[in-house]
Every structure is written in structure tokens, then in C-alpha cells.
Protein backbone atom coordinates (compact mmCIF):
# COMPACT_ATOMS: atom_id res chain seq x y z
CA UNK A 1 0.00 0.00 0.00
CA UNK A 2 1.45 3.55 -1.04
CA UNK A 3 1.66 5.63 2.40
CA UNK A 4 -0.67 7.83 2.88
CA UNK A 5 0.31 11.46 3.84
CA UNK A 6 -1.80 11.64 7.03
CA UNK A 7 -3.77 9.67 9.19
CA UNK A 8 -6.33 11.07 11.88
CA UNK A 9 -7.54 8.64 14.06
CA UNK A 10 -10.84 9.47 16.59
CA UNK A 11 -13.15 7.49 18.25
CA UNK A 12 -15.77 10.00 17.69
CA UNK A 13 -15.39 10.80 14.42
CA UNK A 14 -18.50 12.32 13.25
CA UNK A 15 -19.28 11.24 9.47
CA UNK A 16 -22.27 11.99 7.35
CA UNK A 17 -23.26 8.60 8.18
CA UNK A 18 -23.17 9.12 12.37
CA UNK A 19 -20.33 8.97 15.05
CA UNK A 20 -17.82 5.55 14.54
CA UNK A 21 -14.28 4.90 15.44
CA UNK A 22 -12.53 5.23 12.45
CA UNK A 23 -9.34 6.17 10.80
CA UNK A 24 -9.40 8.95 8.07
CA UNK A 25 -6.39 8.51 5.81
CA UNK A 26 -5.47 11.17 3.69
CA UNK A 27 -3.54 11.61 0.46
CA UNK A 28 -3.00 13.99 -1.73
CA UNK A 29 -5.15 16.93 -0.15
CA UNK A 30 -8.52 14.82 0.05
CA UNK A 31 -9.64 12.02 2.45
CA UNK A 32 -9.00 8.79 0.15
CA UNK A 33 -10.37 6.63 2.67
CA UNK A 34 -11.83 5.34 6.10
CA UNK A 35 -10.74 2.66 8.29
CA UNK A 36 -11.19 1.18 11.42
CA UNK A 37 -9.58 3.06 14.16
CA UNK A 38 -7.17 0.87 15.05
CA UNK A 39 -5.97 -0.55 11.42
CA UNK A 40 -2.75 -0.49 10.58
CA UNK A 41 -2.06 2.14 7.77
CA UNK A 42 1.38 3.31 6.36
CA UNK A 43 1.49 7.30 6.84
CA UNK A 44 4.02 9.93 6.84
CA UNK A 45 2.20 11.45 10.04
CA UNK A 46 -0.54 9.21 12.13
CA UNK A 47 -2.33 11.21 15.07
CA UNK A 48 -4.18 9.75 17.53
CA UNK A 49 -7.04 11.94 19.04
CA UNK A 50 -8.55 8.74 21.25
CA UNK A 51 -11.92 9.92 22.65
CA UNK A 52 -11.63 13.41 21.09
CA UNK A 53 -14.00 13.87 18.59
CA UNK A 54 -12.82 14.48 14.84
CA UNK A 55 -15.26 16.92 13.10
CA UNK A 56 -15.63 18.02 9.35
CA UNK A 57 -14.51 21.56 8.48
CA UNK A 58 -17.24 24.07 9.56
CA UNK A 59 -18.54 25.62 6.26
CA UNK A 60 -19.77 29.69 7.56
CA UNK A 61 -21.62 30.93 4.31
CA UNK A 62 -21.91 34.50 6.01
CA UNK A 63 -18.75 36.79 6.82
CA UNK A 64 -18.18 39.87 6.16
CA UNK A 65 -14.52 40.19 5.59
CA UNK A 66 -14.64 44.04 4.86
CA UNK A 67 -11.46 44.01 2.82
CA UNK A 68 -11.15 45.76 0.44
CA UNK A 69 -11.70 49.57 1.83
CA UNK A 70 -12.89 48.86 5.41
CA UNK A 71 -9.57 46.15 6.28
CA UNK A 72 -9.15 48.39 9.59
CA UNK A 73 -12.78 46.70 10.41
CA UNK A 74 -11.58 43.01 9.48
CA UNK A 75 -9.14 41.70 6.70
CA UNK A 76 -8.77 38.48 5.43
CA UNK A 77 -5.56 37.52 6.83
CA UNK A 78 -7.32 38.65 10.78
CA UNK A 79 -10.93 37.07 9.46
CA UNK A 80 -9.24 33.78 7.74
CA UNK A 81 -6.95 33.58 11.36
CA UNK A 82 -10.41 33.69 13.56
CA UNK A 83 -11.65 31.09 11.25
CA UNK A 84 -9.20 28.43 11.61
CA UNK A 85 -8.91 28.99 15.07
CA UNK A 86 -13.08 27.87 15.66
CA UNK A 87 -12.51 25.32 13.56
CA UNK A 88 -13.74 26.95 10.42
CA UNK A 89 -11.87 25.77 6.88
CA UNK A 90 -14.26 27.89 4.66
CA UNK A 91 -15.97 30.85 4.79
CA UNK A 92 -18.13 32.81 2.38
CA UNK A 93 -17.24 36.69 1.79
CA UNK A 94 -20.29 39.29 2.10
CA UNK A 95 -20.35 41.28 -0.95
CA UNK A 96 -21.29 44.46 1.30
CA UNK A 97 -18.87 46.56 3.92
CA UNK A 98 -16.02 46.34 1.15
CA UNK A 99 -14.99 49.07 -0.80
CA UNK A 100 -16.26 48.37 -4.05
CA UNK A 101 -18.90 46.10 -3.03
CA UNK A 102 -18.94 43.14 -5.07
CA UNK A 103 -21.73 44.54 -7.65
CA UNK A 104 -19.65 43.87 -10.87
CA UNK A 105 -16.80 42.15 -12.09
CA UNK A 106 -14.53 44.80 -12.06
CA UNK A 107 -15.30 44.87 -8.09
CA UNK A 108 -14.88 40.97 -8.61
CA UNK A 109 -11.56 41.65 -9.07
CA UNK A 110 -10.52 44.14 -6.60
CA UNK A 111 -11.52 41.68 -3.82
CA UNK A 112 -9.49 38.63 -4.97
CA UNK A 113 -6.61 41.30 -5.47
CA UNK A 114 -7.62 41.99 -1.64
CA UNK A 115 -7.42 38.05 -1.04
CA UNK A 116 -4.45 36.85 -2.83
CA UNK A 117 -1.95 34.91 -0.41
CA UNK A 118 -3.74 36.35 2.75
CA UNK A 119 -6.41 33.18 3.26
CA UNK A 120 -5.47 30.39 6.05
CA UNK A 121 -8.74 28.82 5.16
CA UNK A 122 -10.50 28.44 1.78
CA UNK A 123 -12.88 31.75 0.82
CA UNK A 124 -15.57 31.54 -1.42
CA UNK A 125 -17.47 34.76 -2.36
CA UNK A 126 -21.31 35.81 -2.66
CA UNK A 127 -22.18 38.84 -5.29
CA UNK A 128 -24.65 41.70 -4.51
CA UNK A 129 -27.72 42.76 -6.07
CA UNK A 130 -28.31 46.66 -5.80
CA UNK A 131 -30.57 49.00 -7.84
CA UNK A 132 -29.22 49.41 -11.46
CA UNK A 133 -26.95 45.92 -11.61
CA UNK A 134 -29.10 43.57 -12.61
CA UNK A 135 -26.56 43.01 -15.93
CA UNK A 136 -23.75 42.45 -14.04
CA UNK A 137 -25.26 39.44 -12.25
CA UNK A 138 -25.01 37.00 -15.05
CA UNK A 139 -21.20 38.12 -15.93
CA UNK A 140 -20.86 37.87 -11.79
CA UNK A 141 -22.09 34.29 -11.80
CA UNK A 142 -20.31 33.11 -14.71
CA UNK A 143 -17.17 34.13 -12.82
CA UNK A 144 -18.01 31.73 -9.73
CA UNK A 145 -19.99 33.05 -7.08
CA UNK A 146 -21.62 31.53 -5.01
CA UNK A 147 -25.09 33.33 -5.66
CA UNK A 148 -26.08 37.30 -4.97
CA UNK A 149 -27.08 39.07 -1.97
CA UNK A 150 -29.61 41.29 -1.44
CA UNK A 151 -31.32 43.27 1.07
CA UNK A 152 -35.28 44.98 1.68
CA UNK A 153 -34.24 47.52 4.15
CA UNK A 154 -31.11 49.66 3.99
CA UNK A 155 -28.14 47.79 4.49
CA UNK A 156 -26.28 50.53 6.81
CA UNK A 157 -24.10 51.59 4.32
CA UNK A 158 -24.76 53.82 1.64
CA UNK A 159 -23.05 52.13 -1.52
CA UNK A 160 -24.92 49.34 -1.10
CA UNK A 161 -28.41 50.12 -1.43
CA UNK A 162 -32.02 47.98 -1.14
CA UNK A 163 -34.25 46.74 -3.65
CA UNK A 164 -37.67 47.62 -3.32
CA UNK A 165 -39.90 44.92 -4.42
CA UNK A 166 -40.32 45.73 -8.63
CA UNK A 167 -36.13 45.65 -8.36
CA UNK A 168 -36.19 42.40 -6.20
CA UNK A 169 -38.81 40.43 -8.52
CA UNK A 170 -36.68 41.90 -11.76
CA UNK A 171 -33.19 40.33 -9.94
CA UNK A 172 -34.93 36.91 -9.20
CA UNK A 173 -35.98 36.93 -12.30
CA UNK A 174 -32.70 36.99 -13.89
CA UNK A 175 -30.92 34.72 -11.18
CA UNK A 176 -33.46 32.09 -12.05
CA UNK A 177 -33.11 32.59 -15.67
CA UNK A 178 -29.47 31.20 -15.13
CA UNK A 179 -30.18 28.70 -11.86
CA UNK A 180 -28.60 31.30 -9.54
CA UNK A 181 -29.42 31.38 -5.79
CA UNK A 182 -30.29 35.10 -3.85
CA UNK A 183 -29.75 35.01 -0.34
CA UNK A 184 -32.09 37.80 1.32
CA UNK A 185 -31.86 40.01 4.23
CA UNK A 186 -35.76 39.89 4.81
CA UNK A 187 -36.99 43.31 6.72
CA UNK A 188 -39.84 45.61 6.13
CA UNK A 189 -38.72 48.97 6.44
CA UNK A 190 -42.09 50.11 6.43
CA UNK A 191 -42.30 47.91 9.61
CA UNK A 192 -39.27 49.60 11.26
CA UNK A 193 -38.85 52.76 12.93
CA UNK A 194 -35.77 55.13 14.64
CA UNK A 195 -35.35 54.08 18.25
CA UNK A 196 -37.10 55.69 20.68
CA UNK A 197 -34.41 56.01 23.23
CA UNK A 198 -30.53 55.10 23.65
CA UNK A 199 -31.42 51.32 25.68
CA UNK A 200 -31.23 48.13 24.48
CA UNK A 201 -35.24 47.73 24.38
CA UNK A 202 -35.86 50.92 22.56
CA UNK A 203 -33.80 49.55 20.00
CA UNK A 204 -35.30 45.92 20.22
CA UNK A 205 -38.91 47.56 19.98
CA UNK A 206 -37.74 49.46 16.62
CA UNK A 207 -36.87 46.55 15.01
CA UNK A 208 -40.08 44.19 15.59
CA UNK A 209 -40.56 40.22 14.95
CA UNK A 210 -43.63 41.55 12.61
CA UNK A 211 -40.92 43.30 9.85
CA UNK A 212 -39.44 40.14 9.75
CA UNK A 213 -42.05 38.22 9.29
CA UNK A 214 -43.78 40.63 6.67
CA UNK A 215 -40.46 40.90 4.42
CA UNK A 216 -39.97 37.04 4.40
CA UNK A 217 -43.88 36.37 3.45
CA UNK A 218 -42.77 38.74 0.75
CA UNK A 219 -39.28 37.45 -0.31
CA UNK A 220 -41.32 33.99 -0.34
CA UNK A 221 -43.90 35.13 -2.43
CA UNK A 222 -41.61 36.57 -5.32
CA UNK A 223 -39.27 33.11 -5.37
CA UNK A 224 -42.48 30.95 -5.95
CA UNK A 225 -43.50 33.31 -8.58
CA UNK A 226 -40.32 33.84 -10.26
CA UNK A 227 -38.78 30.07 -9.58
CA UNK A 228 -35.82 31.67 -8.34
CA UNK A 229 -33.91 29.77 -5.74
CA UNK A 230 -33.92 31.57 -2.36
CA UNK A 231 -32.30 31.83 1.05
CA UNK A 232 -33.30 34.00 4.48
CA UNK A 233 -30.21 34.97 5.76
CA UNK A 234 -29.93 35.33 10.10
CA UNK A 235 -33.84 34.66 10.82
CA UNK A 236 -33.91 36.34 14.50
CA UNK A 237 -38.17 36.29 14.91
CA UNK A 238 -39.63 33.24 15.67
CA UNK A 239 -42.54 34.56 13.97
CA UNK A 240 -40.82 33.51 10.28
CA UNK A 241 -40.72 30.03 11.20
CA UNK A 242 -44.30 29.82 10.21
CA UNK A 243 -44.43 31.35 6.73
CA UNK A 244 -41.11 29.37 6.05
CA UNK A 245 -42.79 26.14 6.85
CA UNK A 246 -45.76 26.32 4.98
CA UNK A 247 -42.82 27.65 1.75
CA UNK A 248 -41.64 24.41 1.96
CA UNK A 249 -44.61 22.41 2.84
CA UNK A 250 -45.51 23.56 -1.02
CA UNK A 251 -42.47 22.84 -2.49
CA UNK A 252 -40.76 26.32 -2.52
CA UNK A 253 -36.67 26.41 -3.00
CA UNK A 254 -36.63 28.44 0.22
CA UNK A 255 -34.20 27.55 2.43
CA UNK A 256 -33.56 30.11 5.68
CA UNK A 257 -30.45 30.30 8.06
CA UNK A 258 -30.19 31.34 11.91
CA UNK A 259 -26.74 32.52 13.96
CA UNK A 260 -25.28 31.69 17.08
CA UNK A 261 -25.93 35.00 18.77
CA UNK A 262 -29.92 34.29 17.94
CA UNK A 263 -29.30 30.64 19.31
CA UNK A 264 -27.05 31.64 22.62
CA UNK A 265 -28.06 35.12 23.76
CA UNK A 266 -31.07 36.66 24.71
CA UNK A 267 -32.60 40.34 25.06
CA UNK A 268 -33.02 39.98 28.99
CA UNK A 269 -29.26 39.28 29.18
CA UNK A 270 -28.08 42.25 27.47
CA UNK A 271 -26.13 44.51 29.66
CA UNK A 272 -27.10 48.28 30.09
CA UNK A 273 -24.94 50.40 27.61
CA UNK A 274 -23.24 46.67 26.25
CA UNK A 275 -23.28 47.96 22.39
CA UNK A 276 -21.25 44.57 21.66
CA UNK A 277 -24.43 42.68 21.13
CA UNK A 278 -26.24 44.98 18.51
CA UNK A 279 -27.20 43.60 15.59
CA UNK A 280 -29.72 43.48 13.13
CA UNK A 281 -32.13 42.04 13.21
CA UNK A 282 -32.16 41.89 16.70
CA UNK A 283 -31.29 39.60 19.82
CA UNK A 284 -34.94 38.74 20.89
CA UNK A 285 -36.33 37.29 23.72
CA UNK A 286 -35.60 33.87 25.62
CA UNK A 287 -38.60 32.50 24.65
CA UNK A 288 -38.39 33.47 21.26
CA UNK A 289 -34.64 31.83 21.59
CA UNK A 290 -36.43 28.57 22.75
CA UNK A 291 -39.36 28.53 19.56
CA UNK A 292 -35.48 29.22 16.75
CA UNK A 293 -34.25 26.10 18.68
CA UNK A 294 -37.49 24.17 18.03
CA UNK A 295 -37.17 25.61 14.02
CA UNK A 296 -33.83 24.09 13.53
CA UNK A 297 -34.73 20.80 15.01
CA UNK A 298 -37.27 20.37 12.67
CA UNK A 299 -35.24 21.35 9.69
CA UNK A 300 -37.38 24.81 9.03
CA UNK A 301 -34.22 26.24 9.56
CA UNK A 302 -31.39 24.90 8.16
CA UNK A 303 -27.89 25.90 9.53
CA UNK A 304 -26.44 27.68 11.25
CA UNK A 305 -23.54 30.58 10.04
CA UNK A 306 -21.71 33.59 12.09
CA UNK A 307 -22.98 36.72 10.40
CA UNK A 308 -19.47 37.57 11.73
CA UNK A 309 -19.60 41.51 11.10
CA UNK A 310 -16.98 43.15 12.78
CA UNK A 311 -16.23 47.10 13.41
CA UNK A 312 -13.89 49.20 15.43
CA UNK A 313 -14.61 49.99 18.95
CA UNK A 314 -15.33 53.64 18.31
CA UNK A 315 -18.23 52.39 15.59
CA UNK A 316 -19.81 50.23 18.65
CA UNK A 317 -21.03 53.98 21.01
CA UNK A 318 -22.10 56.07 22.07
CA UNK A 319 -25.16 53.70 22.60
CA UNK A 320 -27.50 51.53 21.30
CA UNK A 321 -29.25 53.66 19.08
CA UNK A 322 -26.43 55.09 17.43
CA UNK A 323 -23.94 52.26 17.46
CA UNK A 324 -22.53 50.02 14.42
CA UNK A 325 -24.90 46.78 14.16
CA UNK A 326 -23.11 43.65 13.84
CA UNK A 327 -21.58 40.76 16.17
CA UNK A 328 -18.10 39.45 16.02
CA UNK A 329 -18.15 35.67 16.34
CA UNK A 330 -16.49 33.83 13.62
CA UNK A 331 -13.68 32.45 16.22
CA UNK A 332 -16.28 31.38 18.41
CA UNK A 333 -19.23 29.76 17.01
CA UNK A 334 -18.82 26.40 17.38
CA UNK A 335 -18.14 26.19 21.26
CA UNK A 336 -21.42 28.65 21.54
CA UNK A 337 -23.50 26.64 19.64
CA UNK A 338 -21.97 23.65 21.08
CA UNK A 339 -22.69 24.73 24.66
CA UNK A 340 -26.22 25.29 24.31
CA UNK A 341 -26.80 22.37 21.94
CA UNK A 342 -25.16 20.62 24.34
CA UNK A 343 -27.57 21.65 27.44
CA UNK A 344 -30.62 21.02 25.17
CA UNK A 345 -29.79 17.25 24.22
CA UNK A 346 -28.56 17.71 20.52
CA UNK A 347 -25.30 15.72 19.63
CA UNK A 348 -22.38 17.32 17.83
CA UNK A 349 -23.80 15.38 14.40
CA UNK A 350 -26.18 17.28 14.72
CA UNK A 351 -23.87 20.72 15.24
CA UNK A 352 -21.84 19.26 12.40
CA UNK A 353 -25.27 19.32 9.97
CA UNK A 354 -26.32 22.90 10.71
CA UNK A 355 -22.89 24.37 10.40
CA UNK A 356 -20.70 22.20 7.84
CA UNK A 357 -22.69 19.80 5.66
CA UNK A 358 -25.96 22.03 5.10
CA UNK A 359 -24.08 25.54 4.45
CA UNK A 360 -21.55 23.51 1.91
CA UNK A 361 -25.34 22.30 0.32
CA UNK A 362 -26.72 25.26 0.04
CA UNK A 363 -24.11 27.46 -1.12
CA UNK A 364 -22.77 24.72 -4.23
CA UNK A 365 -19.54 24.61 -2.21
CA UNK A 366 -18.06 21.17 -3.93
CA UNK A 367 -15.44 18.64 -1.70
CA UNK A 368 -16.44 19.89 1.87
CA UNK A 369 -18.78 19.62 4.69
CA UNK A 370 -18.31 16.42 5.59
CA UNK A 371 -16.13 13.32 6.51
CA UNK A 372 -16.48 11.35 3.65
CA UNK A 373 -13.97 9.48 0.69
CA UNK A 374 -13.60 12.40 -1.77
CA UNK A 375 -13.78 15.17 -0.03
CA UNK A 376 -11.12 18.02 1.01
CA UNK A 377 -9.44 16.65 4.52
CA UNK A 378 -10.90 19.48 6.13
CA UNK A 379 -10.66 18.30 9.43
CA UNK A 380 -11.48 19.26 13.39
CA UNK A 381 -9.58 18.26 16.48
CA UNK A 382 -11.85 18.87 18.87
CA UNK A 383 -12.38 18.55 22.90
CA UNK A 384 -16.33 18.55 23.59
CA UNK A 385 -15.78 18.90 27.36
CA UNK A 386 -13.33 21.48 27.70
CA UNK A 387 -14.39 24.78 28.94
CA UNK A 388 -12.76 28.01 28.66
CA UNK A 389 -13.55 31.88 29.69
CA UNK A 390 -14.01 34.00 26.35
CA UNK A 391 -11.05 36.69 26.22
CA UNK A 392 -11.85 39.33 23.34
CA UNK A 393 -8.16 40.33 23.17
CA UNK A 394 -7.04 37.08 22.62
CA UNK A 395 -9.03 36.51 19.59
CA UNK A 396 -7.81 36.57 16.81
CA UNK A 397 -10.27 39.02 15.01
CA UNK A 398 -8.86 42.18 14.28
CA UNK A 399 -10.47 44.50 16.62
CA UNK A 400 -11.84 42.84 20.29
CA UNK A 401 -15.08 43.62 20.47
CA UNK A 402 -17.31 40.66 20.71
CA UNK A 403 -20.62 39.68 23.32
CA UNK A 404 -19.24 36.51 24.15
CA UNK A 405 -16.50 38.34 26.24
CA UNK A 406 -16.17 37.42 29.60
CA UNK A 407 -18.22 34.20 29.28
CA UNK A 408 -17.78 30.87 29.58
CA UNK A 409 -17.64 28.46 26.98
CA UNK A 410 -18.11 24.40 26.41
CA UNK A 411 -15.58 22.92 23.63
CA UNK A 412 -11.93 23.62 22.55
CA UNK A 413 -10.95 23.22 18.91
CA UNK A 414 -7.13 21.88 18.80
CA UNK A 415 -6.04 21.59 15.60
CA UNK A 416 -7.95 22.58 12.10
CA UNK A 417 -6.33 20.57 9.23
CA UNK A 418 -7.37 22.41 5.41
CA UNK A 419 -6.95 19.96 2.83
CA UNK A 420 -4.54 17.83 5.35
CA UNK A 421 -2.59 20.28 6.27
CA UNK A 422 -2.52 21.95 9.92
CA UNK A 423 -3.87 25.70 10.33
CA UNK A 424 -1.99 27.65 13.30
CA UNK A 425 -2.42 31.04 11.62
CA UNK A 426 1.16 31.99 12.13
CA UNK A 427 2.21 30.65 8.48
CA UNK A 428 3.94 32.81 6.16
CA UNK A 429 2.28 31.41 3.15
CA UNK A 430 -0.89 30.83 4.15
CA UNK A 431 -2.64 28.05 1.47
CA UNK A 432 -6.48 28.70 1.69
CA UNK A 433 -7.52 28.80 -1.47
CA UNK A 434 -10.20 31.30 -3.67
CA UNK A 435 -13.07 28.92 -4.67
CA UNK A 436 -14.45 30.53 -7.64
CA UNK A 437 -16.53 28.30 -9.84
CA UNK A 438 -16.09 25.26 -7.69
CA UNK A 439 -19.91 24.48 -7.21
CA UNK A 440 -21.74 21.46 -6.79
């Protein structure tokens, strides 16, 4: 038998098909098979993990990298870092928050100018849909992205504008004319208002479960009648679950994400004047943490994905009405998911579907999400018991502002392999690679 050039041996390795002892032998940058654990196999490098589990690569099909133009907010050496250190070994770049956003080819181009030889993990890279570019989205997707973002509500930053509903139908129309995929942020801004006040429920109350719900009964309603393939990006309300239910009940390609910050926090924990955990939509209440939970059990929401959007400290005050909206997670989300999923019975195949094997599916992203012969030996060392107190300034995201600071946290990732090949983030020719065109 030729050696292999790594073996990884768990007895929890988790594998599309459930948890078994196995082997995973690589060769060649892919996993070209799986033994027992305890066969014999020929290998330049055999590690042992015992009872740690061996995960997939986590797949997060929603970062915003902010590079080019906005780098002092993230970067994709910092972001790509963060990623490999929670285990991640592929992300998906937001077209927005970079100067150009990705609207056009030409902007194409700037960010994989921005990305060259700066990626520890592999990057693939979603397009936007904005008033006015509805040409460059065929040209965009012939070039390899992974499908087009849009929003229904303004975005937050001016060069990136929302369609209103004539714009969105005329955009699905020509993503489904080529069998594209739009991923939506679904609010109503007729449903939301300025907030009343500086305080964390002031700001809650002007961003309500009901714009939510109203935007994604709308976004539904224009993918059945155009055919276009669609996906809800970060569904925070509890009240969406219904209307994406009965989508799929009648055969809709609707397919709807949630975040760990929906999943982990809640509004009654937010701490006065703690700008760290605004986002939008919003961090609602426990119970509607509990019914999100119940959605993703039952597969009416699908994964799970960071909506890692960074920004400097000074963006994050002078207070809740004023302050940057977005969450920093990217290095964290599997331990938070893990320690709630963990508390409310679910196994870490199950952590392993929502955040590797369904975000690979949906976004076309070809060799990874799970353990399997074939696939990239994307691969997770990790320790389901260990606990550890989040420290923002040892992150490795480029500016330490994050919720999760000062709590503690089930589950240590200790090594991330990409394509069989260890991830420390202190390489000086880092080898993730820029997945354009490499679909399903």
C-alpha cells in the first residue's frame, strides 16, 4: 500500500453517516479513505485523538470580511486567522462593507486582489444585487460566485443600497433565468422605525418580529413566482418560522439560516450600555430563543452561520441607538452553539449538519462539509468537554469587540487541518484557497 500522507484517528469521528471509530487517511489533499480506528495504515504522520472527537470543516456561508476599503474593520488575513482557530476551513465573503462592493466584475476583481496569499482557510465569495446591476449578475455568476445578496431595508451603508420589491422580482428573475441562488436580508422597512431612546429595548422595539415576518412572506412570495432559488439569511423572529414552513410544505426552493448569537443570547441578558451585542435584526427574547431552537430541530431552519460583522470599537457607542450593528463571532461559534446544543440534548452530528454539511449544500460549495472518501481533509480536532472563559483580546479578530467576552464556553478546537494540512495562523504562506466556480 502507497503511504498515505496523514492519518487522523478518533473514536468520535463524526461522518455523514453518524459517530464511529474510524481512521481517516489522507492523500494527496482529500480524504482517500476510512478505516477502522485501530488498522494499521502506512502514513508519513498518524495522530491519535482517542476519545476526542474528529469533526468536518465548519462551512460559515456569512462573513463579512470588509477588505477591500474597510480592512481596519476586518481583513482576510485577521478574518481567515479567527476562522481556523473555531474550527472553520471555509468561509463565504459578504459582498457588502467592502470598498467596491462586489456589484460587478470589475469589483470581482478588486476583492481577490484583496485576497491573494492572505487566506489560512479556503474563501468563497457571494455577489450583490443593488438598484441598477441587474446586468452584471449574469457576468458575476459566470465568474463563480456563489449566488447574490440582497437586502429589503437599507443595508447601513450607503453604496450598497435595497431593492424595493419591482427591483427584487426583476433580480430573481434573472438569477433564475441562469439557476442562480439570492440570499435575502428579509426586513420591512415600512415595519421599522428610529429608536425611541438610547437602551437596548428601545432599539429591540424598533426593530419588531412583525418586519421580519412581513419581508420574508414577501421574499417567499416573489421566489415561488419567479422560480428563483432563495435563502433567508440570520432569521432572529420566531414569527418567520411559520411562513417558512408552509414555503416548503408547497415545495418552494426556500431555504432560511439562523446565527449563534440568535441561538445563545437573549434580550433579557443584554447589559445596560453593552453595544457589543447589537445587531440586526435583533437579539430577541428567551422565549423566542427557545421557539429558533425548536425551528432548527425540525429542519425549518437549516444551519447555522456567524454573520461575523466586525467594526472598530469607536463604531460600537455612544449607545444603542447610534452604534454600528453587527456581532463578532467567527472564532467562536462552534463552542457557543456547542454549549447550548449541548444543554438542550442535541449531539455534535447534529452541530456538524447545521454548520458544515448544510451551508456547503446550500451554497454549491463542492469537496467539503463532511467526513467522507472524496472530499477536502478538512478536518477538526476537537475537545467537547473542555471549557474556557471568552477573552476578546485574545481573539484573533482584528479589533476585540465581541458579546461573548467574559463568558464561559463548552468545547476547545485543537487543531484545524485544510486539505490535510494543519492551520496555526502563524504561516507565512498561508494556502487557503479562492473557490471561484467550484460548485456542486
Amino acid at each position: 500500500m502507497t503511504p498515505f500522507d496523514l492519518v487522523v484517528r478518533s473514536r468520535r469521528t463524526v461522518t455523514p453517516e453518524g459517530p464511529r471509530a474510524a481512521a481517516v487517511a489522507v492523500r494527496g489533499e482529500r480524504i482517500a479513505a476510512l478505516h477502522d480506528y485501530d488498522a494499521p495504515l502506512p502514513a508519513a504522520e498518524d495522530v491519535d485523538l482517542r476519545d476526542l472527537a474528529l469533526l468536518p470543516g465548519l462551512v460559515d456561508t456569512h462573513v463579512h470580511v470588509n477588505e477591500p476599503g474597510r480592512t481596519h474593520w476586518e481583513g482576510f488575513d485577521s478574518a481567515t486567522r479567527a476562522a481556523a482557530a473555531g474550527g472553520v476551513t471555509t468561509i463565504a465573503d459578504m459582498p457588502l462593507n467592502s470598498l467596491p462592493p462586489t456589484v460587478s466584475t470589475e469589483a470581482l476583481d478588486a476583492k481577490l486582489r484583496a485576497a491573494g496569499g492572505r487566506c489560512h482557510v479556503d474563501v468563497g465569495f457571494w455577489g450583490g444585487a443593488v438598484p441598477g446591476n441587474v446586468k452584471d449578475l449574469a457576468p458575476l455568476h459566470e465568474r463563480g460566485v456563489l449566488g447574490f445578496k440582497c437586502f429589503m431595508s437599507p443595508s447601513g451603508v450607503a453604496e450598497f443600497p435595497p431593492l424595493a420589491e419591482a427591483e427584487l422580482r426583476a433580480a430573481l428573475e434573472e438569477v433564475a433565468g441562469f439557476g442562480g441562488l439570492m440570499i435575502v436580508h428579509a426586513e420591512d422597512p415600512e415595519l421599522l422605525t428610529e429608536p425611541a431612546g438610547p437602551g437596548y429595548g428601545q432599539f429591540l422595539a424598533s426593530r419588531p418580529g412583525a418586519a421580519e415576518r412581513s419581508a420574508v412572506a414577501r421574499a417567499v412570495r416573489l421566489a415561488e413566482e419567479t422560480g428563483c432559488r432563495m435563502h433567508i439569511l440570520h432569521v432572529s423572529s420566531a414569527e418567520c418560522l411559520e411562513v417558512l414552513e408552509a414555503a416548503g410544505a408547497r415545495g418552494v426552493a426556500v431555504t432560511a439560516e439562523t446565527c449563534p448569537h440568535y441561538l445563545t443570547l437573549t434580550a433579557e441578558q443584554v447589559p445596560e450600555g453593552r453595544t457589543a451585542y447589537k445587531c440586526c435584526p435583533p437579539i430577541r427574547s428567551g422565549a423566542n430563543r427557545d421557539l429558533l431552537w425548536d425551528g432548527l430541530a425540525r429542519g425549518v431552519l437549516s444551519c447555522v452561520v456567524s454573520d461575523h460583522s466586525p467594526s472598530p470599537a469607536d463604531l460600537k457607542v455612544p449607545d444603542f441607538a447610534a452604534a454600528w450593528g453587527g456581532i463578532a463571532s467567527l472564532q467562536l461559534g462552534l463552542p457557543a452553539i456547542w454549549t447550548e446544543a449541548a444543554r438542550r440534548g442535541f449531539a455534535l452530528a447534529d452541530v456538524v449538519r447545521w454548520m458544515s454539511a448544510q451551508p456547503a449544500a446550500i451554497a454549491g460549495i463542492s469537496g467539503k462539509g463532511g467526513i467522507k472518501v472524496g472530499n477536502d481533509a478538512d478536518l477538526v480536532a476537537f475537545d467537547p468537554d473542555a471549557e474556557f472563559l471568552v477573552d476578546a483580546a485574545r481573539l484573533h479578530h482584528k479589533n476585540p469587540v465581541t458579546p461573548y467576552h467574559g463568558r464561559t464556553l463548552k468545547g476547545a478546537v485543537l487543531t484545524t487541518w485544510l486539505r490535510g494540512h494543519p492551520v496555526d495562523g502563524s504561516a507565512h504562506d498561508p494556502h487557503g484557497r479562492l473557490l471561484l466556480g467550484e460548485r456542486t
